[in-house]
N, C-alpha and C. Protein backbone atom coordinates (compact mmCIF):
# COMPACT_ATOMS: atom_id res chain seq x y z
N UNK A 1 106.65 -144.54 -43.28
CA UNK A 1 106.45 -143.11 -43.41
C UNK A 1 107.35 -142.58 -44.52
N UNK A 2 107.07 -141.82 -45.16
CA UNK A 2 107.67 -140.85 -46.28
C UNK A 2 108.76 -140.12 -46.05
N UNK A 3 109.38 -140.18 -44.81
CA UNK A 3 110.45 -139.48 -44.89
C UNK A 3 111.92 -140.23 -45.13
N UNK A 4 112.74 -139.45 -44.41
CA UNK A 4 114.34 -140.05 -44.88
C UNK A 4 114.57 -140.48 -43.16
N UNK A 5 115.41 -141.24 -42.84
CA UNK A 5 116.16 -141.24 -41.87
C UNK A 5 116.41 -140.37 -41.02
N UNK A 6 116.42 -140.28 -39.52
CA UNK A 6 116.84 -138.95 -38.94
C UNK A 6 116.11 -137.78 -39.13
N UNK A 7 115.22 -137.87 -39.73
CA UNK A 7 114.36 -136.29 -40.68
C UNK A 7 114.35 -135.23 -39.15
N UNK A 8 113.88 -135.94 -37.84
CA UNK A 8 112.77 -135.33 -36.75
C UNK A 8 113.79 -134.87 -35.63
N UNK A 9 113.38 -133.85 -34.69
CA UNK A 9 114.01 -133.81 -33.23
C UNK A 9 113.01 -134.60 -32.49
N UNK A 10 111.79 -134.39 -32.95
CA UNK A 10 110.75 -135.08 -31.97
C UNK A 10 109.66 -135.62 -32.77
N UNK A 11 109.04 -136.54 -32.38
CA UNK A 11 108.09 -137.44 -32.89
C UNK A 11 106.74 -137.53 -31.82
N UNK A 12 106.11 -137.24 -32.23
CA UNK A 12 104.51 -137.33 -31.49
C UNK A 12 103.70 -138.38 -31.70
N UNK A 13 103.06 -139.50 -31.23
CA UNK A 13 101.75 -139.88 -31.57
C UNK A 13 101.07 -140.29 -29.84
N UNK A 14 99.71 -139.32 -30.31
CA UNK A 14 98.77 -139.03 -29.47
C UNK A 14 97.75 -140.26 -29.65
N UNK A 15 97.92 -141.85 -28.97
CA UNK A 15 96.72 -142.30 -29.37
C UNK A 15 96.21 -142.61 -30.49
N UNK A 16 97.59 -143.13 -31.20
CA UNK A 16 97.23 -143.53 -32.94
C UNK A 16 97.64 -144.61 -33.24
N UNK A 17 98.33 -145.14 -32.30
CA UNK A 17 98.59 -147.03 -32.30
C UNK A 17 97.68 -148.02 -32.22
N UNK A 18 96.64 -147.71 -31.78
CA UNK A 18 95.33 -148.77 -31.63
C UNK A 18 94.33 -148.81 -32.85
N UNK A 19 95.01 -147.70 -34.07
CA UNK A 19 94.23 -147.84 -35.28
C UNK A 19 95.57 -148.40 -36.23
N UNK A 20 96.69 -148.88 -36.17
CA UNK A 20 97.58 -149.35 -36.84
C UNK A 20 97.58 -150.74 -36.68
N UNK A 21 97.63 -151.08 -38.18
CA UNK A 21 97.45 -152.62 -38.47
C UNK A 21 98.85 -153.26 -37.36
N UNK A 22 99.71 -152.88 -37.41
CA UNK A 22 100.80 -152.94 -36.90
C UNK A 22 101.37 -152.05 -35.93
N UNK A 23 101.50 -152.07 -35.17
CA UNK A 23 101.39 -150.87 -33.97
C UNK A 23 103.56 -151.06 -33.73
N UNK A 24 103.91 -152.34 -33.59
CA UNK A 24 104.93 -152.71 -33.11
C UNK A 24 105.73 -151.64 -34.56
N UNK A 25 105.29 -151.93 -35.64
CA UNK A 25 105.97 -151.58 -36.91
C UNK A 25 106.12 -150.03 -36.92
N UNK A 26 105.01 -149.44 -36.47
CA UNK A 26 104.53 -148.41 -36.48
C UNK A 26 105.41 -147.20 -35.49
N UNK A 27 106.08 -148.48 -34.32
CA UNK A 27 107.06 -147.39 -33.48
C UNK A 27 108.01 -147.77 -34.13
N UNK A 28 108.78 -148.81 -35.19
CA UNK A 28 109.75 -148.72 -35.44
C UNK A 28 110.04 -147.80 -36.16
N UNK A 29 109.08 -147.18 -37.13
CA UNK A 29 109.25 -146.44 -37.75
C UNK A 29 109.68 -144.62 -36.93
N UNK A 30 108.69 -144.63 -36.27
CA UNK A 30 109.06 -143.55 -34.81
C UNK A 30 110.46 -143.36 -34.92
N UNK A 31 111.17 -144.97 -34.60
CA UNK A 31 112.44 -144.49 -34.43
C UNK A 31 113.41 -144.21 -35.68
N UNK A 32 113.14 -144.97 -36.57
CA UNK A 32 113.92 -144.73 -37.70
C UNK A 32 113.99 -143.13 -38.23
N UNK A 33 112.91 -142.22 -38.34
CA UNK A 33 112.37 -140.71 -38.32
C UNK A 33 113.20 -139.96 -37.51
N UNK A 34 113.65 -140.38 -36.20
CA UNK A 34 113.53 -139.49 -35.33
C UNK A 34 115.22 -139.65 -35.58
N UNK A 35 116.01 -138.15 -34.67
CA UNK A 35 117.41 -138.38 -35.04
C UNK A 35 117.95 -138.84 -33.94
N UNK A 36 119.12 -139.23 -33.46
CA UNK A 36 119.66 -139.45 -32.53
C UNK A 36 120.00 -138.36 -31.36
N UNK A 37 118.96 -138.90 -30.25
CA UNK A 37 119.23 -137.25 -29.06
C UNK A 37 118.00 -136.92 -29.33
N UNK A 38 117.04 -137.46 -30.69
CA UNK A 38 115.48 -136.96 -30.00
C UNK A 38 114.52 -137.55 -29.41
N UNK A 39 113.39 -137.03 -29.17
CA UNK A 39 112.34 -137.10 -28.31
C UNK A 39 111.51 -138.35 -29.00
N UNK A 40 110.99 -139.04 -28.43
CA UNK A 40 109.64 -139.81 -28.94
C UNK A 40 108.32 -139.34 -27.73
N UNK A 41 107.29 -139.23 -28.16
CA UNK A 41 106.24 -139.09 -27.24
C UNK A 41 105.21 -140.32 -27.84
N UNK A 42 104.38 -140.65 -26.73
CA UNK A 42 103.48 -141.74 -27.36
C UNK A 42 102.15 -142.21 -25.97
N UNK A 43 100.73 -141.77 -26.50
CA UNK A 43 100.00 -142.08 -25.67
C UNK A 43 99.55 -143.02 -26.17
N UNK A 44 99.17 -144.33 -25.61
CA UNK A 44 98.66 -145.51 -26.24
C UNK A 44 97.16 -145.49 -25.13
N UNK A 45 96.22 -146.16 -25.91
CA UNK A 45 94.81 -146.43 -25.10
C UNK A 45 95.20 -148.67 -25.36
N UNK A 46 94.67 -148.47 -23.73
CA UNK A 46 94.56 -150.02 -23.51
C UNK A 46 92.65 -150.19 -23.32
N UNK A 47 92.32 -151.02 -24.17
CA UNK A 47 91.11 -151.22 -23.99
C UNK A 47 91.08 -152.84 -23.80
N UNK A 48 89.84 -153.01 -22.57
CA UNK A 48 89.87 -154.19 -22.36
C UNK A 48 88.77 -155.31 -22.25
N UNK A 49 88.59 -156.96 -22.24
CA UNK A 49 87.76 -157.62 -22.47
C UNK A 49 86.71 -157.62 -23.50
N UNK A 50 85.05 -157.47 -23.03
CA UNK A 50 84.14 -157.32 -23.33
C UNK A 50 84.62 -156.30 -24.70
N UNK A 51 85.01 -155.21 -23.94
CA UNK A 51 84.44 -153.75 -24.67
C UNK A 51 85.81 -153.69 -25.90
N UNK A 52 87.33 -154.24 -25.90
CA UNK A 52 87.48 -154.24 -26.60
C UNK A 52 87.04 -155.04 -28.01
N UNK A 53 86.48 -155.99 -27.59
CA UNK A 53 85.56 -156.88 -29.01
C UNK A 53 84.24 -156.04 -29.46
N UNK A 54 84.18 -155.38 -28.59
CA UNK A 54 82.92 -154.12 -28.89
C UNK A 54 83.38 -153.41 -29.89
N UNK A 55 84.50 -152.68 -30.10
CA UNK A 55 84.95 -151.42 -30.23
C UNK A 55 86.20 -151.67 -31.77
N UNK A 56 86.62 -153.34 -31.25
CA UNK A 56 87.75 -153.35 -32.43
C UNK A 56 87.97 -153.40 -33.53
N UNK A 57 86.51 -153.44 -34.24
CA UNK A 57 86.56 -153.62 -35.58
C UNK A 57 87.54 -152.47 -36.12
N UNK A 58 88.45 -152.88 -36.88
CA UNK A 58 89.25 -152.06 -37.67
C UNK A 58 90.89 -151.60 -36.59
N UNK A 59 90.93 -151.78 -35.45
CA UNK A 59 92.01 -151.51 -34.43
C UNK A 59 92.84 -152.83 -34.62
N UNK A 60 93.54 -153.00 -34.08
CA UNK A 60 94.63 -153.54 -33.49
C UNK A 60 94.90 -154.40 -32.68
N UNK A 61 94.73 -155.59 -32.22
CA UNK A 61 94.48 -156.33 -31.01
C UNK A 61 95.56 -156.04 -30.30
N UNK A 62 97.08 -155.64 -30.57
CA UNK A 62 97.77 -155.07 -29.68
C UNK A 62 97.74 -153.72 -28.77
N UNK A 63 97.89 -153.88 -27.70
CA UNK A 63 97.91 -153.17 -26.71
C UNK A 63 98.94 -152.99 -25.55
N UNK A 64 98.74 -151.78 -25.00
CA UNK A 64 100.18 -151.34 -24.61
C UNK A 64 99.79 -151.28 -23.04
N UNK A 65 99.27 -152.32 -22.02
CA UNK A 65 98.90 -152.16 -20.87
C UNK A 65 99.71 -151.05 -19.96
N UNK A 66 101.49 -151.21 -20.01
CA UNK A 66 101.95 -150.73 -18.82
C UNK A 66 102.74 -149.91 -19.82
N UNK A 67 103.58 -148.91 -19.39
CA UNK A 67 104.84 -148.25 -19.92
C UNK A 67 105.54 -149.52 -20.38
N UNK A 68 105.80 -149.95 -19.61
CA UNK A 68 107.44 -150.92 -20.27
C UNK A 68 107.04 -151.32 -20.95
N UNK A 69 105.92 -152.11 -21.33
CA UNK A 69 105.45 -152.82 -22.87
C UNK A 69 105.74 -151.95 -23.86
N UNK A 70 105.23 -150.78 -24.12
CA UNK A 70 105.80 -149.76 -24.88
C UNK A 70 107.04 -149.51 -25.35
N UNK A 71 107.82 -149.36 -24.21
CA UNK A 71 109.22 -149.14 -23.88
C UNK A 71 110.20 -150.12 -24.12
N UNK A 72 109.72 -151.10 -24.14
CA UNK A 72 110.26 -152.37 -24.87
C UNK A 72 109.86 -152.66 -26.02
N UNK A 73 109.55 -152.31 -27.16
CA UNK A 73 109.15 -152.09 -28.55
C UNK A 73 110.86 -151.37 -28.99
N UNK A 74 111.27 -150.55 -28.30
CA UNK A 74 112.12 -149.53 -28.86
C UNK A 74 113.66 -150.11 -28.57
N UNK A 75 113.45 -151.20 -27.40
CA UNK A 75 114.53 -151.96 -27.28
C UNK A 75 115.93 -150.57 -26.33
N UNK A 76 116.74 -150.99 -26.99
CA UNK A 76 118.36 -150.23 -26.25
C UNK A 76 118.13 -148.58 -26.92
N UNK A 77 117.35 -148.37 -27.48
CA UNK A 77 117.11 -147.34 -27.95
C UNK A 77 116.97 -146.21 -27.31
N UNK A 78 115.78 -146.70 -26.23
CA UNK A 78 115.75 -145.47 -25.18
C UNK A 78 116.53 -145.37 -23.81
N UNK A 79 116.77 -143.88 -24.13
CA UNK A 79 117.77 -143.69 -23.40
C UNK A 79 117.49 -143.52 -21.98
N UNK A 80 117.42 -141.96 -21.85
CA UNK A 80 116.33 -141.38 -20.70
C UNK A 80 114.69 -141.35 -20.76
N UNK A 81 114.24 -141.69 -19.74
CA UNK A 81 112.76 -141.76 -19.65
C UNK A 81 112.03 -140.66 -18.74
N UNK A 82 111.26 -139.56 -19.66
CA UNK A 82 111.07 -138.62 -19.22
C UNK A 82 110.02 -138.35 -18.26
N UNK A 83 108.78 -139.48 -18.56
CA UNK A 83 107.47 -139.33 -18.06
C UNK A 83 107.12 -141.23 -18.52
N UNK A 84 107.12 -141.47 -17.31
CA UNK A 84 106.43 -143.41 -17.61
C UNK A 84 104.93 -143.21 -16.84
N UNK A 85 104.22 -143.40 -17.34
CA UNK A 85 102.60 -143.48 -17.09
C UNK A 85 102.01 -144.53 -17.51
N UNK A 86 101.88 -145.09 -16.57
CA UNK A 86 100.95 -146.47 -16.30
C UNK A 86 99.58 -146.43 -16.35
N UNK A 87 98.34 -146.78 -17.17
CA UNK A 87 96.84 -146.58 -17.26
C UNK A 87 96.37 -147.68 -16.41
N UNK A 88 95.52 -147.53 -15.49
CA UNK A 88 94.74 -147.83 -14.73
C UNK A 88 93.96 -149.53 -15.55
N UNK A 89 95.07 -150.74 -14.49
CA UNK A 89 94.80 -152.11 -15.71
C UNK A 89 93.55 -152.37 -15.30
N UNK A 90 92.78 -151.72 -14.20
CA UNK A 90 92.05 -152.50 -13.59
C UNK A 90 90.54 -151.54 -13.86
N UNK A 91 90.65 -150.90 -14.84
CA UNK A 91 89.37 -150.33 -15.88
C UNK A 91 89.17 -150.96 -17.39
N UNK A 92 88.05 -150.57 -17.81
CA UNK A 92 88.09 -151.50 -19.24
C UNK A 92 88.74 -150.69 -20.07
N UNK A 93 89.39 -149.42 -19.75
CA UNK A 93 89.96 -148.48 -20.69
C UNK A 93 90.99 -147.40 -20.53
N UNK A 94 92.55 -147.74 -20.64
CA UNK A 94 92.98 -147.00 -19.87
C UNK A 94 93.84 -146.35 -21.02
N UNK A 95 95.11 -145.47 -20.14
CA UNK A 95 96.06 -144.96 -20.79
C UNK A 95 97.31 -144.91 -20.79
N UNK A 96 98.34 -145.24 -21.45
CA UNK A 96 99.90 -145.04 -21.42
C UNK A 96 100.32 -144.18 -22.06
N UNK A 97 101.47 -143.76 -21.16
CA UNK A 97 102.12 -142.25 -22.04
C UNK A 97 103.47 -142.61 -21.15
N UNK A 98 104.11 -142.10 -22.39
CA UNK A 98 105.77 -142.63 -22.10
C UNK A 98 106.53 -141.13 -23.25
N UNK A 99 107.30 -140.77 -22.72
CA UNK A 99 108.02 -139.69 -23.00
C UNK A 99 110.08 -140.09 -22.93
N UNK A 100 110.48 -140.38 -23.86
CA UNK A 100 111.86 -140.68 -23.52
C UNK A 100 112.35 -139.80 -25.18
N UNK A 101 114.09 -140.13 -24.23
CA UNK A 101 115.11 -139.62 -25.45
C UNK A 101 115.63 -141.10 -26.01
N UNK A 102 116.09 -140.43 -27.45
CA UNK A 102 116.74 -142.01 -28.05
C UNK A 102 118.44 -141.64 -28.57
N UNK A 103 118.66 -143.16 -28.24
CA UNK A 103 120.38 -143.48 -28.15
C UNK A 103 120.35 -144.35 -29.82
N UNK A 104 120.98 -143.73 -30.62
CA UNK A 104 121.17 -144.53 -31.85
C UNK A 104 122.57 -145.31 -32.00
């Protein structure tokens, strides 16, 4: 991303990791942006079997089944965890959303 270090209090992505060539790269950058003491937000879509070979042309084969998969991308980073949301593994299409503060 185009910015400097620290630029952000808070960082958003709504569901934009499953179109990144690199999704893992893609939160590092999250954190590098964001300053120390801010927010990350992040809804990830888990799509599954069949329907993700349906659907993936151009996505990501990574996927973020549970919170902690997510949450472990960011490593010692996160601090407090504001909202952990687990998507339903046992649909072909679910959702994660994870809301924490970060410790630099």
């Amino acid at each position: 991303m185009p910015y400097e270090d620290d630029s952000f209090d808070l960082v958003i992505a709504g569901w934009v990791l499953v179109y990144s060539s690199d999704p893992d790269q893609a939160c590092r950058e999250m954190l590098r942006v964001v300053r120390d003491g801010g927010i990350i937000a992040i809804g990830a879509t888990r799509v599954a079997g069949e329907k993700r070979d349906k659907i993936s042309l151009g996505r990501t084969d990574k996927h973020y089944p549970v919170a902690d998969d997510l949450l472990s991308v960011f490593g010692s980073a996160v601090d407090n965890v504001y909202v952990k949301h687990n998507g339903d593994t046992t649909q072909d299409e679910s959702r994660t959303i994870v809301i924490f503060d970060v410790k630099k």
